[in-house]
C-alpha atoms as a PDB file:
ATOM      1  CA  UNK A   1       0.000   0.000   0.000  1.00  0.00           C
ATOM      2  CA  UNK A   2       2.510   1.916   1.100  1.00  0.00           C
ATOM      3  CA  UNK A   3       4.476   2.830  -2.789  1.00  0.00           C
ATOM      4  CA  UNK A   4       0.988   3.281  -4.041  1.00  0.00           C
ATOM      5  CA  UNK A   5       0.196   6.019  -1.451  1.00  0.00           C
ATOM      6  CA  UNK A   6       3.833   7.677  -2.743  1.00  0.00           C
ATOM      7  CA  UNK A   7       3.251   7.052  -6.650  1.00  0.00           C
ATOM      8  CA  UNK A   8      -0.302   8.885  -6.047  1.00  0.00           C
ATOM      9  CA  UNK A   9       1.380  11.867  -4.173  1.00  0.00           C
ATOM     10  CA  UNK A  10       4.334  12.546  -6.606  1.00  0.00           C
ATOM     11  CA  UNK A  11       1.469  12.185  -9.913  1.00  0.00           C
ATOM     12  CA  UNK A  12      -0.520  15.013  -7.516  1.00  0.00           C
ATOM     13  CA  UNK A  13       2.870  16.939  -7.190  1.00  0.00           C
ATOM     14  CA  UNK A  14       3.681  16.964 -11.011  1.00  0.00           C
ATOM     15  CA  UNK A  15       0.101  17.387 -12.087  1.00  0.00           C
ATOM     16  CA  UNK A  16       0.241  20.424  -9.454  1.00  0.00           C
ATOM     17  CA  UNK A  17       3.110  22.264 -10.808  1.00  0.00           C
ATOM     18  CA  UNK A  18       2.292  21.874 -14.236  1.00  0.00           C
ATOM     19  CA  UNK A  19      -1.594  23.247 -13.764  1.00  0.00           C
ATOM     20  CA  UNK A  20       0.645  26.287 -12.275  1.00  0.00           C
ATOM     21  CA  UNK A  21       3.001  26.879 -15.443  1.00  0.00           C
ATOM     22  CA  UNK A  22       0.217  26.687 -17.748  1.00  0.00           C
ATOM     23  CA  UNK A  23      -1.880  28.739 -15.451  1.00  0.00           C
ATOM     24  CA  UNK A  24       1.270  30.978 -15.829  1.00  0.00           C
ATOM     25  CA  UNK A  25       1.396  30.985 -18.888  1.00  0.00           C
ATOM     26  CA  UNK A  26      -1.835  31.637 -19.753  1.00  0.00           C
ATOM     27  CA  UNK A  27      -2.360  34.907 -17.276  1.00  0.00           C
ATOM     28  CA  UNK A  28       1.293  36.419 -18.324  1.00  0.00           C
ATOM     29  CA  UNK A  29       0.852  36.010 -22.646  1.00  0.00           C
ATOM     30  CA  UNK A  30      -1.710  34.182 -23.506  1.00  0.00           C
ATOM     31  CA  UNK A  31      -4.957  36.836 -22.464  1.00  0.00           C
ATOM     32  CA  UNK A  32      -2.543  39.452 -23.547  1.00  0.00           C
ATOM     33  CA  UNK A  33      -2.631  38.911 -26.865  1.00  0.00           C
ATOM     34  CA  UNK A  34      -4.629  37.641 -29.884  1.00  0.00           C
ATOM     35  CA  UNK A  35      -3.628  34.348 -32.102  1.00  0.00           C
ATOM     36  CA  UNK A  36      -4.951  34.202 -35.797  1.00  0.00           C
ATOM     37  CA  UNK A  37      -3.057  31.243 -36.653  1.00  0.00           C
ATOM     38  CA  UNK A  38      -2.170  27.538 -34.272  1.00  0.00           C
ATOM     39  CA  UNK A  39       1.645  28.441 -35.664  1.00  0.00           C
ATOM     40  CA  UNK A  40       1.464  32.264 -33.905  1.00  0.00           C
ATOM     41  CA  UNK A  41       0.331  30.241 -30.689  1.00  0.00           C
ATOM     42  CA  UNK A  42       2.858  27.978 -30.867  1.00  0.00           C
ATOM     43  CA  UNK A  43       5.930  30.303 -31.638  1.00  0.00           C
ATOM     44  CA  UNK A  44       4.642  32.569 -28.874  1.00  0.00           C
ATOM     45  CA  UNK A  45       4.042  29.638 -25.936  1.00  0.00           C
ATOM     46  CA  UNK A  46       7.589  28.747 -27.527  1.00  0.00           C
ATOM     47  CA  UNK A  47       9.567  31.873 -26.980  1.00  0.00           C
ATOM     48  CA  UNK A  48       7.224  32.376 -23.485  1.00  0.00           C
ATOM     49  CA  UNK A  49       8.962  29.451 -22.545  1.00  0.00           C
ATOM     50  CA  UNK A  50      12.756  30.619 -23.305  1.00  0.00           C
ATOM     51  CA  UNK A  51      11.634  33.741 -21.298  1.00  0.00           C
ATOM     52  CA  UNK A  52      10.619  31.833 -18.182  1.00  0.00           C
ATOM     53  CA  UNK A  53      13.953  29.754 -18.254  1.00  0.00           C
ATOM     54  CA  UNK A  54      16.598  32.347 -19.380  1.00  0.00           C
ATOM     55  CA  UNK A  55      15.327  36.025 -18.132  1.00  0.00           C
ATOM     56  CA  UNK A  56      12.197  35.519 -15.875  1.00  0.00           C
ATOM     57  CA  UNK A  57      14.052  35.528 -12.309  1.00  0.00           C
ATOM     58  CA  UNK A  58      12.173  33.747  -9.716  1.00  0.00           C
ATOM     59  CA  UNK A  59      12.341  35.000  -5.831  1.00  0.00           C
ATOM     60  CA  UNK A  60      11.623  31.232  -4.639  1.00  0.00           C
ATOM     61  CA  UNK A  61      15.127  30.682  -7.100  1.00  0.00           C
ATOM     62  CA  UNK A  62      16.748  32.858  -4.492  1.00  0.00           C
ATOM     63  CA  UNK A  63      16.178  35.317  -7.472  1.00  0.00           C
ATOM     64  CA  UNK A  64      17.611  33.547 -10.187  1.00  0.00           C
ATOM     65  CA  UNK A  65      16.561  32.146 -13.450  1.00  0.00           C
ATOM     66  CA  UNK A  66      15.259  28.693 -13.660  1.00  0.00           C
ATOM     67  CA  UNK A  67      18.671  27.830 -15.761  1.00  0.00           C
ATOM     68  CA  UNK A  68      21.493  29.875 -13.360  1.00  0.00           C
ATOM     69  CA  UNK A  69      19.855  28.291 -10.505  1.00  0.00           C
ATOM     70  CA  UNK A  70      19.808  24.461 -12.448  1.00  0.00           C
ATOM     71  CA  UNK A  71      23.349  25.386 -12.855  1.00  0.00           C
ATOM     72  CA  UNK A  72      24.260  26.912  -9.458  1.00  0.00           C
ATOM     73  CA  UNK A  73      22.987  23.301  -8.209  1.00  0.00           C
ATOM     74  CA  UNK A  74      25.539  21.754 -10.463  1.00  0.00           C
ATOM     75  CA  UNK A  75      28.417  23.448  -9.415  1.00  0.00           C
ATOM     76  CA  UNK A  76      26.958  22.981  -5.946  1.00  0.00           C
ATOM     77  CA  UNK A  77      27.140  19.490  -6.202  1.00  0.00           C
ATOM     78  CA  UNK A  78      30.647  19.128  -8.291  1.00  0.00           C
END
């Protein structure tokens, strides 16, 4: 019972944070603008996404971006 009960709680944790990107996402460029065409959608979630990773610093990140803090832990662990 016991893996079941933590299989069920890290599907809740990954289903959690990824309701929050998209959430994200969706508050921060998708209601700001208007798509004519799937391809302008898909170039803009696209480049949203190089934002968030490269320039969008994150206080929780001890105010870094998602990829200087992924590579902060790396040298942390080296």
């Amino acid at each position: 019972m016991a893996p079941f009960i933590f299989w069920n709680l890290a599907f809740y944790t990954i289903i959690r944070t990824q309701l929050s990107f998209w959430g994200m996402v969706k508050s921060e460029m998708y209601y700001l603008r208007k798509f004519y065409t799937y391809e302008e959608l898909e170039a803009a979630v696209i480049e949203y996404i190089d934002y968030y990773n490269t320039r969008r610093y994150q206080k929780r990140l001890n105010c870094m971006t998602p990829l200087e803090y992924r590579q902060y832990l790396l040298s942390s662990a080296a």
